[in-house]
Protein backbone atom coordinates (compact mmCIF):
# COMPACT_ATOMS: atom_id res chain seq x y z
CA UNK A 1 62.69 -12.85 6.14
CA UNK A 2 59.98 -13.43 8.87
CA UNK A 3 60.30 -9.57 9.46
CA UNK A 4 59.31 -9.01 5.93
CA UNK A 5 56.49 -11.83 6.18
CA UNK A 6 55.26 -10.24 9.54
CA UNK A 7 55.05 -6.33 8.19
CA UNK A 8 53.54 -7.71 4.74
CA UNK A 9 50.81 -9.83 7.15
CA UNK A 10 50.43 -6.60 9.34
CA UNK A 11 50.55 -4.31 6.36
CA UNK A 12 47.53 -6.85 4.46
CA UNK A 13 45.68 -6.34 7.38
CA UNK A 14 45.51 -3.24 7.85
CA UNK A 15 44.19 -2.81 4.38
CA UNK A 16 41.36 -5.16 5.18
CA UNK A 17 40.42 -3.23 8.14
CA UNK A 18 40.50 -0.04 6.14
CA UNK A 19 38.19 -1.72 3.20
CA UNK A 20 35.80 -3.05 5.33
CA UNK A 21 33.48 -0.53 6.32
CA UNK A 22 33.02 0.65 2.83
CA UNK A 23 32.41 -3.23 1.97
CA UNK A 24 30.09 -3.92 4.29
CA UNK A 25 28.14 -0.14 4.08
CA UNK A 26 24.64 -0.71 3.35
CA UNK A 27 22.79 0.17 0.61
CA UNK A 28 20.41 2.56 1.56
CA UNK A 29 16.47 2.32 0.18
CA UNK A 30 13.90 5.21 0.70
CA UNK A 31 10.93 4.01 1.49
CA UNK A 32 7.14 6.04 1.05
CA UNK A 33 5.03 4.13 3.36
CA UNK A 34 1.21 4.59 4.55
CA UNK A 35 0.15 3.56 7.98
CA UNK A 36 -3.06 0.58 7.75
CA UNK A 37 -2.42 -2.62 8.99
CA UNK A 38 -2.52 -4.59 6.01
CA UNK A 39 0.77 -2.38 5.03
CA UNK A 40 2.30 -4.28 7.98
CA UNK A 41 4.81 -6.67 5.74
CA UNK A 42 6.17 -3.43 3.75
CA UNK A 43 6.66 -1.77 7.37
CA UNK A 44 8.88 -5.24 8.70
CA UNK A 45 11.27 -4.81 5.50
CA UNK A 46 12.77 -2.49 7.58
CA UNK A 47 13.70 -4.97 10.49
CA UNK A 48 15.36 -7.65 8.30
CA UNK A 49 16.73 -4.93 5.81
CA UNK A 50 20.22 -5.27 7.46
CA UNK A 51 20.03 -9.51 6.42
CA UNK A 52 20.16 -8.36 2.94
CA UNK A 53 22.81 -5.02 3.20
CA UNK A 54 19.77 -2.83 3.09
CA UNK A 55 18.76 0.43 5.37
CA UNK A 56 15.41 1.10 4.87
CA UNK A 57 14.45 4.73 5.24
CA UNK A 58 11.01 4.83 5.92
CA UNK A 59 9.03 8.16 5.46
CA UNK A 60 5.16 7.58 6.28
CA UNK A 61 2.57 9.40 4.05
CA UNK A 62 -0.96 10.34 4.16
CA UNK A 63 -2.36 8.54 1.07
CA UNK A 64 -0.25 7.33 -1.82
CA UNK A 65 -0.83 10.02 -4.01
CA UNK A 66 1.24 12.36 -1.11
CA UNK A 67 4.24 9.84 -2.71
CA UNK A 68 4.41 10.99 -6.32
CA UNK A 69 6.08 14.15 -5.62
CA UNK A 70 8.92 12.45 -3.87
CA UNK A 71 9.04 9.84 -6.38
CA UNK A 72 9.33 12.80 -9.46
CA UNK A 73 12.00 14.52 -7.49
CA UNK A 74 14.14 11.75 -6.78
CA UNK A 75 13.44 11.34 -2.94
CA UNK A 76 11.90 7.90 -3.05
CA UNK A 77 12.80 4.84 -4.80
CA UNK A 78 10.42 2.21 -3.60
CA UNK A 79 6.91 3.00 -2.44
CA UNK A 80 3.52 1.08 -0.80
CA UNK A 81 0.16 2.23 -2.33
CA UNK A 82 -3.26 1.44 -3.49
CA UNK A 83 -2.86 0.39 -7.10
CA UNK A 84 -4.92 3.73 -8.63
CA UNK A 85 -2.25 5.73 -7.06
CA UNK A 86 0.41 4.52 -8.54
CA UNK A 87 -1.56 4.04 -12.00
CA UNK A 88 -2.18 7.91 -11.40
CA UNK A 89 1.77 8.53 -10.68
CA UNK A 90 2.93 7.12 -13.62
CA UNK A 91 -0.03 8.80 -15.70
CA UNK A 92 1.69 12.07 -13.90
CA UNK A 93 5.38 11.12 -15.21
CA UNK A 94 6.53 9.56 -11.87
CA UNK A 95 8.79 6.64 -13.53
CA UNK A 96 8.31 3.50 -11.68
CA UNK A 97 7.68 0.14 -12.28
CA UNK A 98 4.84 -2.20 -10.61
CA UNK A 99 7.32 -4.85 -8.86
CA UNK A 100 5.00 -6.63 -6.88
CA UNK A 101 1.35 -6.83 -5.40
CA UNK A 102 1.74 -6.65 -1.41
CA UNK A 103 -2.23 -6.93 0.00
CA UNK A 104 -5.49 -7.40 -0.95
CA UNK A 105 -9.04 -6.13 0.00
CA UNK A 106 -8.56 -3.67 3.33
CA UNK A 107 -11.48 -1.92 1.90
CA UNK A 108 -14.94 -1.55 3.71
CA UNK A 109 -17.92 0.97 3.01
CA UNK A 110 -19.75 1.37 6.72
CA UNK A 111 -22.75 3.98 7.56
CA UNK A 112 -23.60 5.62 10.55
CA UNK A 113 -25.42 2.98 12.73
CA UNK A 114 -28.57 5.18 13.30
CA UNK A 115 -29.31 4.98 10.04
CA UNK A 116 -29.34 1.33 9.43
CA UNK A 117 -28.10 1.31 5.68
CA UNK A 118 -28.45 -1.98 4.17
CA UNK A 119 -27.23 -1.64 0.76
CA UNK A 120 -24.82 0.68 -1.81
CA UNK A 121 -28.54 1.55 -3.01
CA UNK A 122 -29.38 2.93 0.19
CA UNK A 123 -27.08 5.72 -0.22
CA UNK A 124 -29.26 7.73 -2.54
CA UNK A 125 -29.53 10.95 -1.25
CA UNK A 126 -26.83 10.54 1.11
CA UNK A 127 -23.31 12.38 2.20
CA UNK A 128 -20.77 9.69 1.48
CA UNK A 129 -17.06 10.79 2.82
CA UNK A 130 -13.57 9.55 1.02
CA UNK A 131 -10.17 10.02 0.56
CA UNK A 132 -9.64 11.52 -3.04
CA UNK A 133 -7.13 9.42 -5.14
CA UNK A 134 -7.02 6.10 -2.83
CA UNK A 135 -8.16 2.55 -3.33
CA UNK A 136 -11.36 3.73 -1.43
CA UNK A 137 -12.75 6.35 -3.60
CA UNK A 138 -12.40 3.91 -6.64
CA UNK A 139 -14.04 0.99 -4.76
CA UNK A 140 -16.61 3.82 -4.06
CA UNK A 141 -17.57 5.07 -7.32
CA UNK A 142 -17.27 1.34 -9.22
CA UNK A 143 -19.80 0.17 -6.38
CA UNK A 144 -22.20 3.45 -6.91
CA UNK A 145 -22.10 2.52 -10.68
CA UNK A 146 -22.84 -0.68 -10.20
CA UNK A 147 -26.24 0.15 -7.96
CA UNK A 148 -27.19 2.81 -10.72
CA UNK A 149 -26.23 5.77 -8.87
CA UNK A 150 -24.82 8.90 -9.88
CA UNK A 151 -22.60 11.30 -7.72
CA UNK A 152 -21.16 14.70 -7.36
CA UNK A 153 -18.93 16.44 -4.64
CA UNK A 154 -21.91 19.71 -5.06
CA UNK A 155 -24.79 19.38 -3.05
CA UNK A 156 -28.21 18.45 -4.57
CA UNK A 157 -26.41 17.84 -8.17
CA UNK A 158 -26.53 14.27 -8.49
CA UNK A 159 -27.97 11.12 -6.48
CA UNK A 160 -25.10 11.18 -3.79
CA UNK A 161 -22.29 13.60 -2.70
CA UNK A 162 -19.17 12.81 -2.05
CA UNK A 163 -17.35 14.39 0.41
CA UNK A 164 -13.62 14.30 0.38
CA UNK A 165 -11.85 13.88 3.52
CA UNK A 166 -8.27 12.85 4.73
CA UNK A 167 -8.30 8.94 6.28
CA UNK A 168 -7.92 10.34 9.61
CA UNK A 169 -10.76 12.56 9.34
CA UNK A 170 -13.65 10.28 7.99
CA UNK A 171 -14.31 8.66 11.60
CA UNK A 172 -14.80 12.16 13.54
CA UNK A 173 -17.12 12.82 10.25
CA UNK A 174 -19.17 9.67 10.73
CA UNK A 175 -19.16 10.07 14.71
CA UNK A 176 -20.02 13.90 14.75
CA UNK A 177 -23.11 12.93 11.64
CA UNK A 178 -21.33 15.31 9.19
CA UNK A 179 -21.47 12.50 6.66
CA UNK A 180 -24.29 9.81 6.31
CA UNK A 181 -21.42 7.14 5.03
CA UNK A 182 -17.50 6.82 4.66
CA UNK A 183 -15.71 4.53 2.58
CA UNK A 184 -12.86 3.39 4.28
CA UNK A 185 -9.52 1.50 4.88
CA UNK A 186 -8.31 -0.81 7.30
CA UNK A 187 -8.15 -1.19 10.69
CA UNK A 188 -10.25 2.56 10.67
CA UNK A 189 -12.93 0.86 9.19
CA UNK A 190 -13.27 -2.20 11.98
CA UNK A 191 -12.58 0.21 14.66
CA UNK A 192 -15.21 2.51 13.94
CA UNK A 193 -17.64 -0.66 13.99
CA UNK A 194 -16.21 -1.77 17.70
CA UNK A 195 -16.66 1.40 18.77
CA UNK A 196 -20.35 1.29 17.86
CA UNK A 197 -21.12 4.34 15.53
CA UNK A 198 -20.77 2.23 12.40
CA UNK A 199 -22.17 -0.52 10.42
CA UNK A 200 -21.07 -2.27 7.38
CA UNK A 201 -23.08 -1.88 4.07
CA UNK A 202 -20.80 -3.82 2.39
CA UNK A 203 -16.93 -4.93 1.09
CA UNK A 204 -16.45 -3.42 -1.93
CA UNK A 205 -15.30 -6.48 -4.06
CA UNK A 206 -17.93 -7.60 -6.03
CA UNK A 207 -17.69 -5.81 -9.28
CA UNK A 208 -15.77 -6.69 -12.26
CA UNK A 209 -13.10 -4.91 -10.46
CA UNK A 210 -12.62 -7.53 -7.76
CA UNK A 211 -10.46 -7.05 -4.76
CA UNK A 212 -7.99 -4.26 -5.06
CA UNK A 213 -4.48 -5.10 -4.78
CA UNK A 214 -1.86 -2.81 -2.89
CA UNK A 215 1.07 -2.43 -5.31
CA UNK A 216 4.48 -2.29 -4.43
CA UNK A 217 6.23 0.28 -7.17
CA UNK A 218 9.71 0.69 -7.61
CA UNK A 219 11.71 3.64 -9.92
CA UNK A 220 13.13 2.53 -13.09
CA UNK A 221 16.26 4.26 -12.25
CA UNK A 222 16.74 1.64 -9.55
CA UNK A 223 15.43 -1.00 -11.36
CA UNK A 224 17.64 -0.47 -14.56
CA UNK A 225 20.77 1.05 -12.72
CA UNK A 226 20.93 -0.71 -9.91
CA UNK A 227 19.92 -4.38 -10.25
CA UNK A 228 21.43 -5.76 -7.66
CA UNK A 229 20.06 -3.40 -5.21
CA UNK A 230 16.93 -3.69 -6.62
CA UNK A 231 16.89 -7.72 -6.54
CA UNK A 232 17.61 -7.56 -2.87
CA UNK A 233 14.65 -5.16 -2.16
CA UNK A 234 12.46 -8.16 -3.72
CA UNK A 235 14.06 -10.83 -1.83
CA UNK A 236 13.52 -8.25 1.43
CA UNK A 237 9.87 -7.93 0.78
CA UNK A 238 9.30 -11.64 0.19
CA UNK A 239 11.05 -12.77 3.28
CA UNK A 240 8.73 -10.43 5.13
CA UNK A 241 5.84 -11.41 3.71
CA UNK A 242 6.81 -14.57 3.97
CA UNK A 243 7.47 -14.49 8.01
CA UNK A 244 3.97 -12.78 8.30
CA UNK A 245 2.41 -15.40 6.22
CA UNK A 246 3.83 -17.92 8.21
CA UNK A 247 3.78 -16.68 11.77
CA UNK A 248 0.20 -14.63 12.25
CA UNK A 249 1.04 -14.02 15.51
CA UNK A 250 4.69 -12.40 14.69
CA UNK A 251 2.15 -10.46 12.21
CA UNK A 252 -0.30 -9.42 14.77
CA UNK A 253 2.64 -8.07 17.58
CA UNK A 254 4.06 -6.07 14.56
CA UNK A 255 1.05 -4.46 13.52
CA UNK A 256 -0.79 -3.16 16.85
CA UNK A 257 2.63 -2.84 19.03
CA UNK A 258 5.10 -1.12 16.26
CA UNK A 259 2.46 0.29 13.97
CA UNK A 260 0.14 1.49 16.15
CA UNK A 261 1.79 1.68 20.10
CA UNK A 262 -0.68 -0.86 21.19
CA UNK A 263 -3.66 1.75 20.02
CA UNK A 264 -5.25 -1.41 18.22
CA UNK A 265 -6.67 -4.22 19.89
CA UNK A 266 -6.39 -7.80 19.41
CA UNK A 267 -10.20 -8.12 18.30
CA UNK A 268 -9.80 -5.36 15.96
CA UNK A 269 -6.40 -6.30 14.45
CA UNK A 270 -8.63 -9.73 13.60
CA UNK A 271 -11.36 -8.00 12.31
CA UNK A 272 -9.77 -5.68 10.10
CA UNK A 273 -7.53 -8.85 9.00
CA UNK A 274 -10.62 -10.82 8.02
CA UNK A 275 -11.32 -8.17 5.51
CA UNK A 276 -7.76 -7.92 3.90
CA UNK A 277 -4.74 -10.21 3.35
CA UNK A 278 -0.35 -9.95 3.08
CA UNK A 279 0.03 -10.92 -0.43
CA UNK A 280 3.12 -11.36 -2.98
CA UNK A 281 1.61 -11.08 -6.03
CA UNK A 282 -0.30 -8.87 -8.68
CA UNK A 283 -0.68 -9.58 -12.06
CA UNK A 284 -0.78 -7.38 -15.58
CA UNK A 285 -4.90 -8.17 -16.04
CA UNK A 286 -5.63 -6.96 -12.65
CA UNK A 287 -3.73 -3.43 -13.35
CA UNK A 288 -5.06 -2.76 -16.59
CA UNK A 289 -8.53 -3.53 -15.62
CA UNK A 290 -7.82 -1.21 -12.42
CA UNK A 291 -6.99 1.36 -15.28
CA UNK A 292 -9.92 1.37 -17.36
CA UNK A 293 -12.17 1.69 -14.71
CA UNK A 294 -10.15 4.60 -13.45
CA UNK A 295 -10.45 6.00 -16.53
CA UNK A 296 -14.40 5.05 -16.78
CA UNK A 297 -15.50 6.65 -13.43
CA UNK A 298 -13.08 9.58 -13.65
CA UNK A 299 -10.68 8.25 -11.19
CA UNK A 300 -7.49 10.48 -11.79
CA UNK A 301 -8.40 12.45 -15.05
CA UNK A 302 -5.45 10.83 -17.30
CA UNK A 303 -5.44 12.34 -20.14
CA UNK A 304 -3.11 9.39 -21.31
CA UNK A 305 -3.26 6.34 -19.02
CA UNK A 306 -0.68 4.05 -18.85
CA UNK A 307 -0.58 0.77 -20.27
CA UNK A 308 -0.29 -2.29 -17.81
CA UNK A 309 2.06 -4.25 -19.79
CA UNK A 310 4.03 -1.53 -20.43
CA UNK A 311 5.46 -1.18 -16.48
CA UNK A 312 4.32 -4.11 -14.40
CA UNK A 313 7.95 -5.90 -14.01
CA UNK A 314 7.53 -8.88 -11.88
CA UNK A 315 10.85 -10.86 -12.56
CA UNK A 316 12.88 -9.74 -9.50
CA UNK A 317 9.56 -10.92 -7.58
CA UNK A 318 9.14 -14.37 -9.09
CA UNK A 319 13.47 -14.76 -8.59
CA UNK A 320 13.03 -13.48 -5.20
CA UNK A 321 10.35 -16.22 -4.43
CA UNK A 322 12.11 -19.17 -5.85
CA UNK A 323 14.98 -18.26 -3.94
CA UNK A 324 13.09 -18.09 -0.62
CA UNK A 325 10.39 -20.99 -1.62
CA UNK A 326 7.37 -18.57 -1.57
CA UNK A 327 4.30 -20.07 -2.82
C-alpha cells in the first residue's frame, strides 16, 4: 500500500512539475512607446511587469502616429501617445480604447535666443518647426489662433510657416538658424535652453485647450477578449505611476540613466519636469474638446472624428487604483 501511495505522490508530482511552466508563462503585452521623459512611468511597466505575469515588449517609435500601423495590423496592443494621435488612429480605423491619461503638459514653444521672441505674436513672419501629427503641432496651431495668426507650410502664403520636422531634428534646425522657432517636447525643449541657443516664448497651456494629456490607448480586442490581461496592464501602469509619484528620485534615476544612458542631466531632468507631470488620469471632456479643436485647426483631416464617449474606457483604471490606493 505505501508503494502505491509513494508512486501516486511521485506520479502527482510529476504532473505539477510538468503544468507549471505553462501556469506560470507570462502573458506577453506589446508595447509602442516614444522616448521623452515624461513617458518615463509607461517605460518602468516593463520592470514590474513580471509582479503582475506580464512581459512587456517594448518597441520605441518616433511620434505616436508611427504606432497606428502596428496597432491596424495587429502588432501592438497597448500604446503611449499624445492624445491627437490616438484621436487621429481611431479616426483612421485603428480600434482602441482610451484606458487611461499617463502625463500632462511636456510641451514648450522656444525661439532662437538671438532673436529675443517674447510672445506667440512675435512669430509673424517667422519659420516655426514641428513634428506633424504630435501634441506639439496642435499646441502650435491652437496658440497661433489664439494670437490671430494664420499659417501655411508654403513660404510667403500666410503670416507664419510651418516647417515640419522629426523631434530629433528641430534642435539642429534651431541651432544651425534654419527655423526662427520650434515647438517642442520634453526634455528636447529644456535642453536646448541649457545649452544656450534657445529661449522660451511660452508653455502652450493657456487656451481653452488646457494642458494636453498623454493617453494611454489600449485595443478593444484586448480589452473585450482578454479582460483579465487587460486589468493587469492597468494595475501595472498604476503601480508605476504610483512608485514615480511617490519616489521622485526612483523617477529621476529611471529617466536620465535607463532612458537616456545618463545623456540628461540632473538640472535638465528638473527643468523639463517642471514643465510636465506622471499622471493617472484623463477624462471624456478633455478628449472631446482635444477633438474639436483638431478638427477646427485641421489637425488630422478626419473626415469623421470620433466621439469621446464613444471609446474613452476608464473602469480597469479606476479598479486598478482602488486596488493599489492611488489618489
Amino acid at each position: 500500500m505505501k508503494k502505491i501511495f509513494r508512486a501516486a505522490a511521485l506520479a502527482l508530482g510529476a504532473a505539477l512539475l510538468i503544468a507549471a511552466p505553462a501556469a506560470l508563462a507570462q502573458d506577453v503585452v506589446r508595447l509602442g512607446n516614444l522616448k521623452f521623459a515624461h513617458y518615463g512611468a509607461v517605460w518602468y511597466m516593463k520592470e514590474i511587469a513580471p509582479k503582475y505575469n506580464l512581459k512587456i515588449d517594448e518597441k520605441i517609435f518616433a511620434k505616436g502616429l508611427d504606432i497606428v500601423p502596428g496597432i491596424i495590423a495587429g502588432e501592438i496592443d497597448i500604446a503611449a501617445s499624445a492624445l491627437d494621435a490616438a484621436v487621429a488612429g481611431r479616426a483612421a480605423g485603428a480600434s482602441v480604447y482610451v484606458v487611461a491619461g499617463f502625463a500632462k503638459g511636456g510641451v514648450r514653444i522656444v525661439g532662437r535666443a538671438d532673436l529675443a521672441l517674447k510672445s506667440v505674436a512675435s512669430l509673424k513672419g517667422k519659420k516655426v518647426g514641428v513634428p506633424r501629427g504630435g501634441a506639439q503641432e496642435l499646441a502650435l496651431l491652437v496658440e497661433l489662433q489664439k494670437a490671430g495668426l494664420t499659417w501655411s507650410d508654403k513660404p510667403g502664403e500666410k503670416d507664419v510657416q510651418i516647417v515640419y520636422l522629426a523631434y530629433a531634428d528641430l534642435n539642429q534646425a534651431l541651432l544651425g538658424k534654419n527655423v526662427d522657432a520650434i515647438c517642442q517636447s520634453e526634455p528636447q525643449a529644456t535642453q536646448a535652453i541649457s545649452k544656450g541657443f534657445a529661449a522660451e516664448i511660452v508653455k502652450p497651456y493657456d487656451t481653452p485647450m488646457g494642458e494636453p494629456v498623454r493617453a494611454l490607448v489600449m485595443t478593444s480586442k484586448m480589452y473585450v477578449e482578454k479582460p483579465d490581461v487587460a486589468a493587469r496592464v492597468l494595475k501595472c501602469f498604476v503601480d508605476a505611476t504610483k512608485s514615480f509619484l511617490a519616489n521622485p528620485a526612483l523617477a529621476e534615476k529611471y529617466v536620465r540613466e535607463n532612458m537616456f544612458k545618463g545623456q540628461l542631466t540632473a538640472e535638465e531632468y528638473k527643468d523639463a519636469m517642471s514643465n510636465a507631470a506622471f499622471t493617472y488620469d484623463i477624462t471624456v471632456e478633455h478628449v472631446q474638446v482635444t477633438t474639436d479643436f483638431m478638427q477646427k485647426v485641421g489637425v488630422g483631416k478626419m473626415a469623421n472624428p470620433p466621439v469621446a464617449r464613444d471609446w474613452v474606457k476608464l473602469d480597469f483604471l479606476q479598479r486598478a487604483k482602488k486596488e493599489l490606493g492611488a489618489k
